[in-house]
C-alpha atoms as a PDB file:
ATOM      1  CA  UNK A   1     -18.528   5.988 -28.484  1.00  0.00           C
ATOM      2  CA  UNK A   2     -16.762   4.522 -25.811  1.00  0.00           C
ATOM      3  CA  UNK A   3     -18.931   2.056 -24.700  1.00  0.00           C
ATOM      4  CA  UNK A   4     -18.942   0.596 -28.381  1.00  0.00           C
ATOM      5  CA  UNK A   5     -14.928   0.172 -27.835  1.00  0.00           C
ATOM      6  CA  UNK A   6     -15.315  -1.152 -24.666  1.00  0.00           C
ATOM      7  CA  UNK A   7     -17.742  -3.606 -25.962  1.00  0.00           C
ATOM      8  CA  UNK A   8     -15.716  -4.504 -29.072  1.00  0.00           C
ATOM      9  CA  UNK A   9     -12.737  -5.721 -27.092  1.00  0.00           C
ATOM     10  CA  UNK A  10     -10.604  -8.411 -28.357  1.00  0.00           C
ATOM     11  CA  UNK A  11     -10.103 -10.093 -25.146  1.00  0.00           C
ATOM     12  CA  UNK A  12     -14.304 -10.280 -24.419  1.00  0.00           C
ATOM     13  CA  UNK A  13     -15.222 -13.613 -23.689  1.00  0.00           C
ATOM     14  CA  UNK A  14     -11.875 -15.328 -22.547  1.00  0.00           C
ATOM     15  CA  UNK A  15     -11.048 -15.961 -18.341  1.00  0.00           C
ATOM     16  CA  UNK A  16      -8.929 -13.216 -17.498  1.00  0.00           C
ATOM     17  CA  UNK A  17      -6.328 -14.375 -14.717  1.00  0.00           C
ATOM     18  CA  UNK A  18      -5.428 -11.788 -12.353  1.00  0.00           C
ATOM     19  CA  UNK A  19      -1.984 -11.765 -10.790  1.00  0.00           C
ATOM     20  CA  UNK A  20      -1.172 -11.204  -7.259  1.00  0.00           C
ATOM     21  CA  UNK A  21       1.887 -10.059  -6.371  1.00  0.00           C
ATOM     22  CA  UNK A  22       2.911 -10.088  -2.644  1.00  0.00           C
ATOM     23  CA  UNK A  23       6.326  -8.201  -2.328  1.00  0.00           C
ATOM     24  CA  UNK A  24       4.793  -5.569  -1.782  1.00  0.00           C
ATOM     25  CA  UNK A  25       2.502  -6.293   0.418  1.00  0.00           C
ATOM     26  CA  UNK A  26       5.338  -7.880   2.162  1.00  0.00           C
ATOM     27  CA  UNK A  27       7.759  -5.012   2.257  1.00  0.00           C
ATOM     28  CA  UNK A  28       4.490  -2.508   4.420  1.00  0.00           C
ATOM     29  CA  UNK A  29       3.564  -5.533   6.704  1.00  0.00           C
ATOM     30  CA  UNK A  30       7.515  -6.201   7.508  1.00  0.00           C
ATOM     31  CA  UNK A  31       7.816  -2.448   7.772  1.00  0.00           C
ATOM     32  CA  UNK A  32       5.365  -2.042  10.269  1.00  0.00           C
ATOM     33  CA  UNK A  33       6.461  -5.289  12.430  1.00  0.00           C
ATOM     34  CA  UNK A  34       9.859  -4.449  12.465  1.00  0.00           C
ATOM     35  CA  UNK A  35       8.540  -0.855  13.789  1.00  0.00           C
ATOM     36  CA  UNK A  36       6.973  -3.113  16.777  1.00  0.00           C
ATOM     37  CA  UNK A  37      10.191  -4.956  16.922  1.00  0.00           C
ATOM     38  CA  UNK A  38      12.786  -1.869  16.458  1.00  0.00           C
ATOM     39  CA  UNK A  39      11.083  -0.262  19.432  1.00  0.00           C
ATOM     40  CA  UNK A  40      10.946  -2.618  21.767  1.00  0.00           C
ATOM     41  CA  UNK A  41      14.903  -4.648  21.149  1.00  0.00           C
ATOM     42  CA  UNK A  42      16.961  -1.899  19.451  1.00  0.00           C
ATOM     43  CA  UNK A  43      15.046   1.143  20.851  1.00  0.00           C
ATOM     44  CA  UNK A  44      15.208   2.561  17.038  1.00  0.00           C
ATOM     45  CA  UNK A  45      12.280   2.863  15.143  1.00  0.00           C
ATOM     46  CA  UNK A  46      14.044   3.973  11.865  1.00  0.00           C
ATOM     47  CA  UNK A  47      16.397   0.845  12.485  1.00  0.00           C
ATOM     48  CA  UNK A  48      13.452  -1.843  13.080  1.00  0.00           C
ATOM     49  CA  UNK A  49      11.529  -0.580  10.306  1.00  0.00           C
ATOM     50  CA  UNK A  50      14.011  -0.850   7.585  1.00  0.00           C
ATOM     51  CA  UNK A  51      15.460  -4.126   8.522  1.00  0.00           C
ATOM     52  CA  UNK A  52      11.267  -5.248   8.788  1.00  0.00           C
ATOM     53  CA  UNK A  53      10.807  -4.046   6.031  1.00  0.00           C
ATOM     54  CA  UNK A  54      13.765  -5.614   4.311  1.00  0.00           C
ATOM     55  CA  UNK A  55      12.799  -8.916   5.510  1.00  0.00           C
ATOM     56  CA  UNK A  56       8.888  -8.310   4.253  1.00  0.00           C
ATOM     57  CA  UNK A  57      10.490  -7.525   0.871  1.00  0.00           C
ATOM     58  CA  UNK A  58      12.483 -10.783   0.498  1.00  0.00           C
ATOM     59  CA  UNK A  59       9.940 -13.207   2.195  1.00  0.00           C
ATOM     60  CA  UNK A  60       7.235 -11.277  -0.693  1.00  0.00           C
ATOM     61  CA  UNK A  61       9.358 -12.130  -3.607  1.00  0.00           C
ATOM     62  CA  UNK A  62      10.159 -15.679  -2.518  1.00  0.00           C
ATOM     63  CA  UNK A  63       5.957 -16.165  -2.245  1.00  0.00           C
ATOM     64  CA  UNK A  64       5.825 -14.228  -5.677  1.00  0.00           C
ATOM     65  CA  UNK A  65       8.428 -17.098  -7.206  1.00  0.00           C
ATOM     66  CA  UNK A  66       7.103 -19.589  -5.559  1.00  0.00           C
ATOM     67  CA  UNK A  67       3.579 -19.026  -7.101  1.00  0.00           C
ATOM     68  CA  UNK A  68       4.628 -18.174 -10.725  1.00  0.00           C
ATOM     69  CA  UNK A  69       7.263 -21.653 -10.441  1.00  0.00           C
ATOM     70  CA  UNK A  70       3.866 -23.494  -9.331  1.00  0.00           C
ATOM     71  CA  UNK A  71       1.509 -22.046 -12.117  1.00  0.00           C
ATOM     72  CA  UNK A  72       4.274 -22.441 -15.046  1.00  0.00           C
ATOM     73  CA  UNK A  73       4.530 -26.137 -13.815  1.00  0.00           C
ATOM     74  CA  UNK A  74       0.964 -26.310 -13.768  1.00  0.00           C
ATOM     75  CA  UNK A  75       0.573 -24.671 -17.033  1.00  0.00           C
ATOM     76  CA  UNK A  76       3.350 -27.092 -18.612  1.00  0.00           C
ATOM     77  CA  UNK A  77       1.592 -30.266 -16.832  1.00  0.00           C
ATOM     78  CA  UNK A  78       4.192 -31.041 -14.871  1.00  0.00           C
ATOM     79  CA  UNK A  79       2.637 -31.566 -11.819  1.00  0.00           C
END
């Protein structure tokens, strides 16, 4: 039965985009550089991983805006 549903699907047939988003990915990588960087300048790993991972989180949601500005233009025709 559930293959039949699965098979049925409204969306079969059309391109599927799938969306990346990066502030997340941003927020563990900055986490575990400002780890690096907490230990070796401030001596504090709590304090180097939250302002690392503070920074990850920003520079992840400026690359997330900064791809969805570029594919709305793109979908518009705006290029």
């Amino acid at each position: 039965m559930r293959k039949q549903e699965m098979e049925s699907s409204p969306n079969k047939g059309r391109s599927s985009r799938k969306t990346v988003y990066y502030a997340g990915s941003g927020l563990a990588i900055g986490a575990a550089i400002g780890m690096i960087f907490g230990l070796m300048l401030f001596e504090n790993l709590a304090l180097g991983s939250a302002i690392g991972a503070a920074v990850g989180l920003v520079m992840g949601a400026a690359i997330d805006a900064q791809g969805r500005r570029e594919t709305d233009s793109d979908d518009r025709g705006d290029a």
